[in-house]
Protein backbone atom coordinates (compact mmCIF):
# COMPACT_ATOMS: atom_id res chain seq x y z
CA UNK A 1 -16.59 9.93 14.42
CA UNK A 2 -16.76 6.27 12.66
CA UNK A 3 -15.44 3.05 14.13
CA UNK A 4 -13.66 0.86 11.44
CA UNK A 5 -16.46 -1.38 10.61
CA UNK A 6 -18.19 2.07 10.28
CA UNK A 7 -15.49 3.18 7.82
CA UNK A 8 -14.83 -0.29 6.04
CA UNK A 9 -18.92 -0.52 5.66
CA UNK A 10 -19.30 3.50 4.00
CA UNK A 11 -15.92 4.08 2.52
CA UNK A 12 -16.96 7.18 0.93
CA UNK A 13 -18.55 8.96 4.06
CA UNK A 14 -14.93 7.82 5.88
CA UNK A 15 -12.95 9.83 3.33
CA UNK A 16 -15.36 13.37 3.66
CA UNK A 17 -15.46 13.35 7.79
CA UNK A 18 -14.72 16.81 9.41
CA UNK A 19 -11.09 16.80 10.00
CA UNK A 20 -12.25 16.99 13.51
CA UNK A 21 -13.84 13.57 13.02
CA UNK A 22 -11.22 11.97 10.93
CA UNK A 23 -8.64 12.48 13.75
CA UNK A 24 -10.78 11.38 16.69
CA UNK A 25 -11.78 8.22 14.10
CA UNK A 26 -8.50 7.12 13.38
CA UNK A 27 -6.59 7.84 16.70
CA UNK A 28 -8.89 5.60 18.61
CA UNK A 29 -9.02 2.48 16.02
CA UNK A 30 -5.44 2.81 16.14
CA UNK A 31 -5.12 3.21 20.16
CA UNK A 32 -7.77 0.07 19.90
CA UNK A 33 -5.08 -1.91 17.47
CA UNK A 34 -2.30 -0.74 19.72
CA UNK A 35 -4.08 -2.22 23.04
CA UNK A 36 -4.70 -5.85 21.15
CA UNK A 37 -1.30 -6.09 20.05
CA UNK A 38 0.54 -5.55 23.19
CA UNK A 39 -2.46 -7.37 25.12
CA UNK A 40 -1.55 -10.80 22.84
CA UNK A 41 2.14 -10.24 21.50
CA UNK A 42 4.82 -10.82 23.89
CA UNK A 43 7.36 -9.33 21.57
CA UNK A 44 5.32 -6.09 21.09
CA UNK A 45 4.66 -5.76 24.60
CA UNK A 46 8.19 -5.67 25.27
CA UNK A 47 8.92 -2.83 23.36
CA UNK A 48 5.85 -0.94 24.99
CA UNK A 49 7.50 -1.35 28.03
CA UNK A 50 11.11 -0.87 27.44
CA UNK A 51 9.36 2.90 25.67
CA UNK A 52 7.35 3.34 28.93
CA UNK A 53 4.17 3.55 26.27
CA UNK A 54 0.87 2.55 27.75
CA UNK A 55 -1.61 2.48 24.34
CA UNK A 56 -5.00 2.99 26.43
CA UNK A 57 -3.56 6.16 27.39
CA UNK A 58 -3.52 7.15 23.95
CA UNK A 59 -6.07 10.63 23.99
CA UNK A 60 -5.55 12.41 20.74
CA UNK A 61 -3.53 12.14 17.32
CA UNK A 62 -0.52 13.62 18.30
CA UNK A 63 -0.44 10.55 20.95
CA UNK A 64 0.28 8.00 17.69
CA UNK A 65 3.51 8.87 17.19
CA UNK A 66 4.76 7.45 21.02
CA UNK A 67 3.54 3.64 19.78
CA UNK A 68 7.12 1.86 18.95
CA UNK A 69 7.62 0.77 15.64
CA UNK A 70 8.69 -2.24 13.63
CA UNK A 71 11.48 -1.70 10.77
CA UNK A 72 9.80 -3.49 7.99
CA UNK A 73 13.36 -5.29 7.42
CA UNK A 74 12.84 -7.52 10.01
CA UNK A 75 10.62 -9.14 7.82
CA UNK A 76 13.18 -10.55 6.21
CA UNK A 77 14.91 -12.39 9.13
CA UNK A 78 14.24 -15.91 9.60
CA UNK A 79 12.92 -15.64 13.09
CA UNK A 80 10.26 -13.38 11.97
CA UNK A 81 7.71 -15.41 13.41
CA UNK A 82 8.17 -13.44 16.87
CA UNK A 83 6.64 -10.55 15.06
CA UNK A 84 3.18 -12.71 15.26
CA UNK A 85 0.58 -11.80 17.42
CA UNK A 86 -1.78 -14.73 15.94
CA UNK A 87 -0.71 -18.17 15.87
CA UNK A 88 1.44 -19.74 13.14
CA UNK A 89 -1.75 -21.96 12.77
CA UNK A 90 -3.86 -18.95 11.87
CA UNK A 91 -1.83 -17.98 9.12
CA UNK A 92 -3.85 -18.10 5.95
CA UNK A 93 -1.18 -16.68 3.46
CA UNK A 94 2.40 -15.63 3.02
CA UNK A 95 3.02 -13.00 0.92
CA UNK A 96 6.64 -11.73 -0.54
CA UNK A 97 8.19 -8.64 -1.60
CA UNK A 98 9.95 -8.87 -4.66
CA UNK A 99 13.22 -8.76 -2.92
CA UNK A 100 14.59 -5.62 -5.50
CA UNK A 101 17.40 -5.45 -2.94
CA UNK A 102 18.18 -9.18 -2.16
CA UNK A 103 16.61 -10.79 0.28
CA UNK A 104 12.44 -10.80 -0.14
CA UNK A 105 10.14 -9.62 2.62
CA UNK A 106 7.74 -12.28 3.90
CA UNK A 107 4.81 -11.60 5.20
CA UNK A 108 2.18 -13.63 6.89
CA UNK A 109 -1.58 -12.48 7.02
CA UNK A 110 -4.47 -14.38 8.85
CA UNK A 111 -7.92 -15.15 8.15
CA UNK A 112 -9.24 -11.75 9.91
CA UNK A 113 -6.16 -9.62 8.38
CA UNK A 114 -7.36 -10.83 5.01
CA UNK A 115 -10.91 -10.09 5.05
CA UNK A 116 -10.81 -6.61 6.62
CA UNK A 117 -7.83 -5.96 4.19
CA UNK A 118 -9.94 -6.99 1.00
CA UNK A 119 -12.92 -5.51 2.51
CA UNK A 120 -11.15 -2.08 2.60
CA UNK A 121 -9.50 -2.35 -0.89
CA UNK A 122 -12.42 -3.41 -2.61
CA UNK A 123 -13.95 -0.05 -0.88
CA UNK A 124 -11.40 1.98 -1.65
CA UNK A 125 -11.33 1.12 -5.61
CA UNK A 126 -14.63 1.66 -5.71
CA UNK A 127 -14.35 5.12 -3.61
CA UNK A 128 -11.85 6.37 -6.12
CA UNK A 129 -12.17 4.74 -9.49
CA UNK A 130 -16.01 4.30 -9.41
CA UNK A 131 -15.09 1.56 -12.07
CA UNK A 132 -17.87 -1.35 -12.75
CA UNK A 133 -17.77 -3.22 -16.10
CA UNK A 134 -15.52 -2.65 -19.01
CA UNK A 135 -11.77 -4.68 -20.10
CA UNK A 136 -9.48 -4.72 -17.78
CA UNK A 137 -5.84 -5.35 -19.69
CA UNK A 138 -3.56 -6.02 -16.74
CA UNK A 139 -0.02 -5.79 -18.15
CA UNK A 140 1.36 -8.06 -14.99
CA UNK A 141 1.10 -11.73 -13.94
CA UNK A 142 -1.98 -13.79 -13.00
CA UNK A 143 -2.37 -14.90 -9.43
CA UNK A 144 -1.34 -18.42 -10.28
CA UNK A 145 2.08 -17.08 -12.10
CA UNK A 146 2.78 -14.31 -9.42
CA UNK A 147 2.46 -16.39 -6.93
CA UNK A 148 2.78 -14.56 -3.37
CA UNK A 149 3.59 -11.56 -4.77
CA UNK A 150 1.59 -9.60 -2.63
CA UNK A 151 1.54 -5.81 -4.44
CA UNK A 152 0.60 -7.76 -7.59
CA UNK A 153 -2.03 -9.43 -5.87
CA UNK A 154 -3.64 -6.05 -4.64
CA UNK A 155 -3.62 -4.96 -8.50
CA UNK A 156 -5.50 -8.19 -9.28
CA UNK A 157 -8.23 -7.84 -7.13
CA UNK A 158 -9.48 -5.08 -9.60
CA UNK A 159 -10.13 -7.65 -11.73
CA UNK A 160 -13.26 -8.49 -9.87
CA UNK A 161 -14.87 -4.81 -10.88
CA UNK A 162 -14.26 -5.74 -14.51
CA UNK A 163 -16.68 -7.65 -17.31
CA UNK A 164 -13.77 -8.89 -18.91
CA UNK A 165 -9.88 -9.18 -18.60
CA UNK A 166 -6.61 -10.60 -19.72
CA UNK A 167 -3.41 -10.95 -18.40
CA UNK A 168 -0.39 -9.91 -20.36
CA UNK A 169 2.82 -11.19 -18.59
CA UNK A 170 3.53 -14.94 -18.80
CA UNK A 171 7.41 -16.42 -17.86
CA UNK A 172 7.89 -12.88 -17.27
CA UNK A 173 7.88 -11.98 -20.84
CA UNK A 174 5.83 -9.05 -21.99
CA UNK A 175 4.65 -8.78 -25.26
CA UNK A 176 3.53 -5.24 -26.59
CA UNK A 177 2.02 -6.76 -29.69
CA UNK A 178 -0.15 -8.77 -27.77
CA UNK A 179 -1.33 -5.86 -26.02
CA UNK A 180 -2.07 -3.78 -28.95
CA UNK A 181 -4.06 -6.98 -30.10
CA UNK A 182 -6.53 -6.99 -27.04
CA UNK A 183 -6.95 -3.26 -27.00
CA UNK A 184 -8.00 -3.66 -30.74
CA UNK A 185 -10.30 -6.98 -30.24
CA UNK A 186 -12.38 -4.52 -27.55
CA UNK A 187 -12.31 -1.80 -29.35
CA UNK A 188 -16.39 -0.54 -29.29
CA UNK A 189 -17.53 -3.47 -27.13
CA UNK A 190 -16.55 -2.49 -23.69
CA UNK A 191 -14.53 0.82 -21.93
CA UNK A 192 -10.98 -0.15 -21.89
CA UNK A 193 -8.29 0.10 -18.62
CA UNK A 194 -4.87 -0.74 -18.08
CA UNK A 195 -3.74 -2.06 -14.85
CA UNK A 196 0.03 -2.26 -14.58
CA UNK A 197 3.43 -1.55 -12.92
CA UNK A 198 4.87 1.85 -14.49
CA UNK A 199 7.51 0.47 -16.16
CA UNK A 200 5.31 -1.63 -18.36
CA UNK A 201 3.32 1.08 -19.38
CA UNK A 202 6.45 2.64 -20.02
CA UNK A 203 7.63 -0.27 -22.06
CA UNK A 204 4.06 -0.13 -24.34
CA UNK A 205 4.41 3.47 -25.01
CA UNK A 206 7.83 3.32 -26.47
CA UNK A 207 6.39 0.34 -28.41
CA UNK A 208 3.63 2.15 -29.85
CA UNK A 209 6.29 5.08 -30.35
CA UNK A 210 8.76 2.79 -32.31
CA UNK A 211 6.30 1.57 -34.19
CA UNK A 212 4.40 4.48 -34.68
CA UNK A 213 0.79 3.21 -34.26
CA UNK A 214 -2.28 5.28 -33.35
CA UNK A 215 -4.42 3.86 -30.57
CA UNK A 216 -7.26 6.15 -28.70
CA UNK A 217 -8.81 3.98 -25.98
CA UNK A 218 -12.27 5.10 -24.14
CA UNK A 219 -13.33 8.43 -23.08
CA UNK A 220 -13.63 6.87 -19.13
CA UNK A 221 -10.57 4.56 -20.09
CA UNK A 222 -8.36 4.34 -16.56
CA UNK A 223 -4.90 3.37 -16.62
CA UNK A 224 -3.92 2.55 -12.73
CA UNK A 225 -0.47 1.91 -11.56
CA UNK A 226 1.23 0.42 -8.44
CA UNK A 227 4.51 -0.53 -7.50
CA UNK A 228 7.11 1.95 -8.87
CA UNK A 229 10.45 1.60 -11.38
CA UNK A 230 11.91 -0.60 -9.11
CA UNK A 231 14.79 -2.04 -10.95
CA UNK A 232 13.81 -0.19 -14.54
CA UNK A 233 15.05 3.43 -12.81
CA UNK A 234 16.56 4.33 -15.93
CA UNK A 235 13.18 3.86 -17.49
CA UNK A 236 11.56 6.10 -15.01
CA UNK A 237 9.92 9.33 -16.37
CA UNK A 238 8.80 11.96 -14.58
CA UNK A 239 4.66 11.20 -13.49
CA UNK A 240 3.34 14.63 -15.24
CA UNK A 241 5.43 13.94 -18.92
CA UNK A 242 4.34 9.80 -18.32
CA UNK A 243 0.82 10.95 -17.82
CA UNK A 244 0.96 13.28 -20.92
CA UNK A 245 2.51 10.61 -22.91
CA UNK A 246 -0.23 8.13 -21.91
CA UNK A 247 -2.35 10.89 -23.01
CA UNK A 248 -0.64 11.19 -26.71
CA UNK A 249 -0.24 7.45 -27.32
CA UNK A 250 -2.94 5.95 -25.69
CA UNK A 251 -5.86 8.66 -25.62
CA UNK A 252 -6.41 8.38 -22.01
CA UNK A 253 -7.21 11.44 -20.47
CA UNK A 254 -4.27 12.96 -17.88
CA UNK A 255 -6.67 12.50 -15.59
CA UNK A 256 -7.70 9.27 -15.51
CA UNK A 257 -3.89 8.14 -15.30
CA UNK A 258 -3.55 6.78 -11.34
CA UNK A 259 -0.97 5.71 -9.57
CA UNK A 260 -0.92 4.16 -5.77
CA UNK A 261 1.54 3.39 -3.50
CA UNK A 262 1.73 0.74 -0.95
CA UNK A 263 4.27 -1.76 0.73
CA UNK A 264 4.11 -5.79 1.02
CA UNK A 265 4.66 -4.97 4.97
CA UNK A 266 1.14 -2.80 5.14
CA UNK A 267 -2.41 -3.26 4.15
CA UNK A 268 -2.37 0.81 3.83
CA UNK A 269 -3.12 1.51 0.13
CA UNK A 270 -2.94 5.55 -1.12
CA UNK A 271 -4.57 6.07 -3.75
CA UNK A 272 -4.41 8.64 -6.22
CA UNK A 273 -7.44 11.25 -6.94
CA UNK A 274 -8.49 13.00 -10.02
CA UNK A 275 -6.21 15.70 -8.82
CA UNK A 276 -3.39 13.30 -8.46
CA UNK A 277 -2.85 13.05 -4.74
CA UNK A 278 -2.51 10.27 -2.68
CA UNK A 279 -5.01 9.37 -0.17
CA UNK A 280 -3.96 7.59 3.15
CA UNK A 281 -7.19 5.73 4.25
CA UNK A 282 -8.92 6.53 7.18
CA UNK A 283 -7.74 3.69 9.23
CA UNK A 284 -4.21 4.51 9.00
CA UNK A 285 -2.10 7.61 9.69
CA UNK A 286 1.22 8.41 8.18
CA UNK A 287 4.10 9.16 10.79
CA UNK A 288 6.85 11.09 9.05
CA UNK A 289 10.52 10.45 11.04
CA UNK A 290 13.92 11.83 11.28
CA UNK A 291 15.80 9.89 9.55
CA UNK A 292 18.73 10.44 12.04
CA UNK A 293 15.99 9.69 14.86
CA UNK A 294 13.34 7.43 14.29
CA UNK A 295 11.93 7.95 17.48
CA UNK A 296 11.11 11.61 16.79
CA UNK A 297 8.63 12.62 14.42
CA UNK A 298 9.07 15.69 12.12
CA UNK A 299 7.37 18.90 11.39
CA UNK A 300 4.41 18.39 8.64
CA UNK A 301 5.85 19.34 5.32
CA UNK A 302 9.35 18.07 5.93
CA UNK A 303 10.77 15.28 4.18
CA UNK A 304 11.91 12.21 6.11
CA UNK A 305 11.42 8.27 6.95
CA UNK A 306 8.03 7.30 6.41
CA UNK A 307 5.74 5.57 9.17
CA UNK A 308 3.02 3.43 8.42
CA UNK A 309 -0.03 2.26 11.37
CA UNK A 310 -2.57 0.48 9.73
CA UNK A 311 -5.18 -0.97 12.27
CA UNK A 312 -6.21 -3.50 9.84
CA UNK A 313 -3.27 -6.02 10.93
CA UNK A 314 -4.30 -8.73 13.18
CA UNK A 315 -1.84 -10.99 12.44
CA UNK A 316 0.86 -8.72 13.69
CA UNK A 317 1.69 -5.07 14.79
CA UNK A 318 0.96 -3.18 11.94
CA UNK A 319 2.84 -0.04 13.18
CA UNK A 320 5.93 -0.11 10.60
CA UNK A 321 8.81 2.37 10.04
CA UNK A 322 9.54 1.86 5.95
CA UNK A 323 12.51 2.88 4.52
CA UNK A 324 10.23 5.05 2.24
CA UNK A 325 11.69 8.77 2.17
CA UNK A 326 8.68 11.30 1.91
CA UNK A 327 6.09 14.21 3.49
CA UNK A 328 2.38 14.42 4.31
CA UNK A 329 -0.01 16.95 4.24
CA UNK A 330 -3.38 17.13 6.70
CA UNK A 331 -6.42 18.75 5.71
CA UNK A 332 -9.21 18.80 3.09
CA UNK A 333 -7.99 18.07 -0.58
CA UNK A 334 -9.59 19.70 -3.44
CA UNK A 335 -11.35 16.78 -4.50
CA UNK A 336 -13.46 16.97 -1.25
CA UNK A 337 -11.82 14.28 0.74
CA UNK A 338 -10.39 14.93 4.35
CA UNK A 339 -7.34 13.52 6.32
CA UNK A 340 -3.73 12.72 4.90
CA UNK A 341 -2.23 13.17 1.82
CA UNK A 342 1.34 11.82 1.21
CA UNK A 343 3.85 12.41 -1.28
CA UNK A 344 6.44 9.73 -1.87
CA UNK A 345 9.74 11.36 -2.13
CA UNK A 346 12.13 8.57 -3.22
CA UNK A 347 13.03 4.98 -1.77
CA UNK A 348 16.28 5.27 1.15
CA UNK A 349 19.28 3.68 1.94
CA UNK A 350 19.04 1.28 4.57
CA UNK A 351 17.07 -1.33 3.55
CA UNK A 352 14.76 -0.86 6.48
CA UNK A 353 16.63 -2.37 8.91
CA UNK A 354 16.34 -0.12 11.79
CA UNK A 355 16.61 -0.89 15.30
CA UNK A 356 13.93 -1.93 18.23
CA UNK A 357 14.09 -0.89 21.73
CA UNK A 358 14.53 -4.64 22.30
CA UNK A 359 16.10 -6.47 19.80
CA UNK A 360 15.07 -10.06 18.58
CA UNK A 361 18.24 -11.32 19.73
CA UNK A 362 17.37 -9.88 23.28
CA UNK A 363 13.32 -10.99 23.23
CA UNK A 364 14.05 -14.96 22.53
CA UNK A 365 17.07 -15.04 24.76
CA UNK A 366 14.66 -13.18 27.72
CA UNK A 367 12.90 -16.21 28.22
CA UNK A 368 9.20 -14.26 27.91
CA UNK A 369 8.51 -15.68 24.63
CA UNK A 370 4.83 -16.78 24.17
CA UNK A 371 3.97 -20.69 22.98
CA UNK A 372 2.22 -20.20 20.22
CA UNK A 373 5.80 -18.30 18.59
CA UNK A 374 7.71 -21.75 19.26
């Protein structure tokens, strides 16, 4: 059984625990989260209470799925800020979704929030991409260009693993060409990746298809994705034909093609194995919902509303329902690693707008709101 520090500090002896282990280890940092969130968030407490939840009595894993949840659309309301449990003065960053269906998800993060959050995706790169050195090509914009884009951000991190990188998307223009032109200039000097959002994979393939040009990167090339189709749906392709045709155009092996998925709302990151499941770390657990009942949690194997608590959030309760449609699996994957696996199923309807036990509207006009929210 590993505390998080434990798990943040040895990433790799986190993901191989007994499943015994794993559950004890991430039912009590997330009881732990639970407590400190209700202890210093009036808002959070309330729903506790209006539930009739009590977090300390949390005992084993099937306790998690009693914690209430926040719908991650009500981080796109204006009077968010009751969601904090730090201060507004503590907030070191916003971040923003990219707001595919109108109005963007903001999300703040403090100091503590960002360090164990870097922390664990700096481990968990390393954990499942064991990459140090080589070209990174990241076919997405630079920190300074994407702003607070925050799902961007986690794909730029990897450029700290890499001897040398480039950035390929500037006033959102992508050039192919370009591209090609980097892949070429490393060509014998250094192992060759491409980080990028599928679409603009998708976009260099049919590029190199049009044009019909050869290119055979590395034999421990990596190409690593994140973030979906989004609005390029009729672009998507099906993962096992994209990873064969990254195979054929690029000469990366199937593989070595990854993709992740994440949300803005969480700092819970799944990442991909060689055998091309997705990992849920060891400090979150995956709650999968009725759609029809978010409240009631489904049998493993069936699809429904996806739950994320991630006990890295400080800043505010980081037990989210998503609007995410999808399974899990429990057990020990082929690759060796232990806990969840989770298969995204497709994105839903409601723009994760869901419903509290106590409503915003009902919190602020209680008259129990905190100071520090004002």
């Amino acid at each position: 059984m590993l505390s998080l520090p434990q798990m943040l500090g040895n990433v790799s002896k986190a993901y191989v625990q007994s499943p015994e282990d794993w559950a004890r280890s991430v039912t009590d940092v997330l009881r732990d989260a639970a407590i400190y969130h209700q202890a210093a968030n009036g808002f959070y407490r309330a729903q506790c209470d209006a539930l009739g939840v009590d977090p300390a009595t949390i005992k084993d894993i099937n306790d998690l799925q009693s914690l209430p949840l926040l719908p991650v659309g009500m981080f796109k309301r204006p009077d968010a800020k009751v969601l904090l449990t730090c201060s507004l003065a503590d907030v070191e960053t916003e971040t923003r979704s990219s707001g595919t269906r109108g109005v963007p998800s903001v999300i703040p993060r403090n100091s503590e929030t960002m360090t164990l959050a870097l922390v664990a995706l700096l481990g968990t790169y390393r954990e499942f991409f064991s990459l140090s050195g080589g070209a990174g090509l990241f076919l997405n914009p630079s920190d300074p260009e994407a702003s607070e884009m925050g799902l961007l951000k986690d794909l730029n991190i990897l450029n700290s693993v890499f001897d040398h990188h480039a950035y390929l998307v500037a006033d959102q223009a992508f050039d192919a060409g370009e591209a090609l032109e980097h892949l070429r200039r490393w060509e014998g000097h250094m192992t060759r990746h491409i980080v990028s959002p599928p679409f603009l994979i998708g976009r260099l393939l049919r590029f190199l298809e049009r044009e019909d040009i050869s290119v055979r990167l590395d034999s421990f090339s990596m190409i690593i994705t994140l973030g979906g189709w989004k609005r390029h749906t009729a672009e998507a392709i099906p993962n096992e034909i994209f990873r064969e045709r990254c195979h054929d155009l690029l000469g990366v092996l199937p593989v070595n093609v990854r993709d992740m998925y994440g949300m803005i709302e969480s700092n819970m990151l799944a990442v991909e194995c060689h055998l091309h499941r997705k990992h849920v770390p060891p400090w979150c657990y995956i709650s999968i919902r009725d759609p029809g009942q978010s409240a009631k949690e489904i049998a493993p194997g069936e699809t429904g509303t996806i739950a994320v608590l991630d006990s890295l959030s400080t800043s505010y309760p980081g037990f989210l329902l998503t609007d995410d449609m999808g399974d899990v699996e429990t057990g020990t994957c082929g690759c060796g690693r232990t806990g969840q696996v989770i298969n995204f199923r497709r994105r839903g309807q409601g723009g994760g707008l869901g419903h509290c036990p106590v409503s915003i509207e009902r919190y602020l006009g209680s008259g129990t709101t905190e100071l520090h929210r004002v």
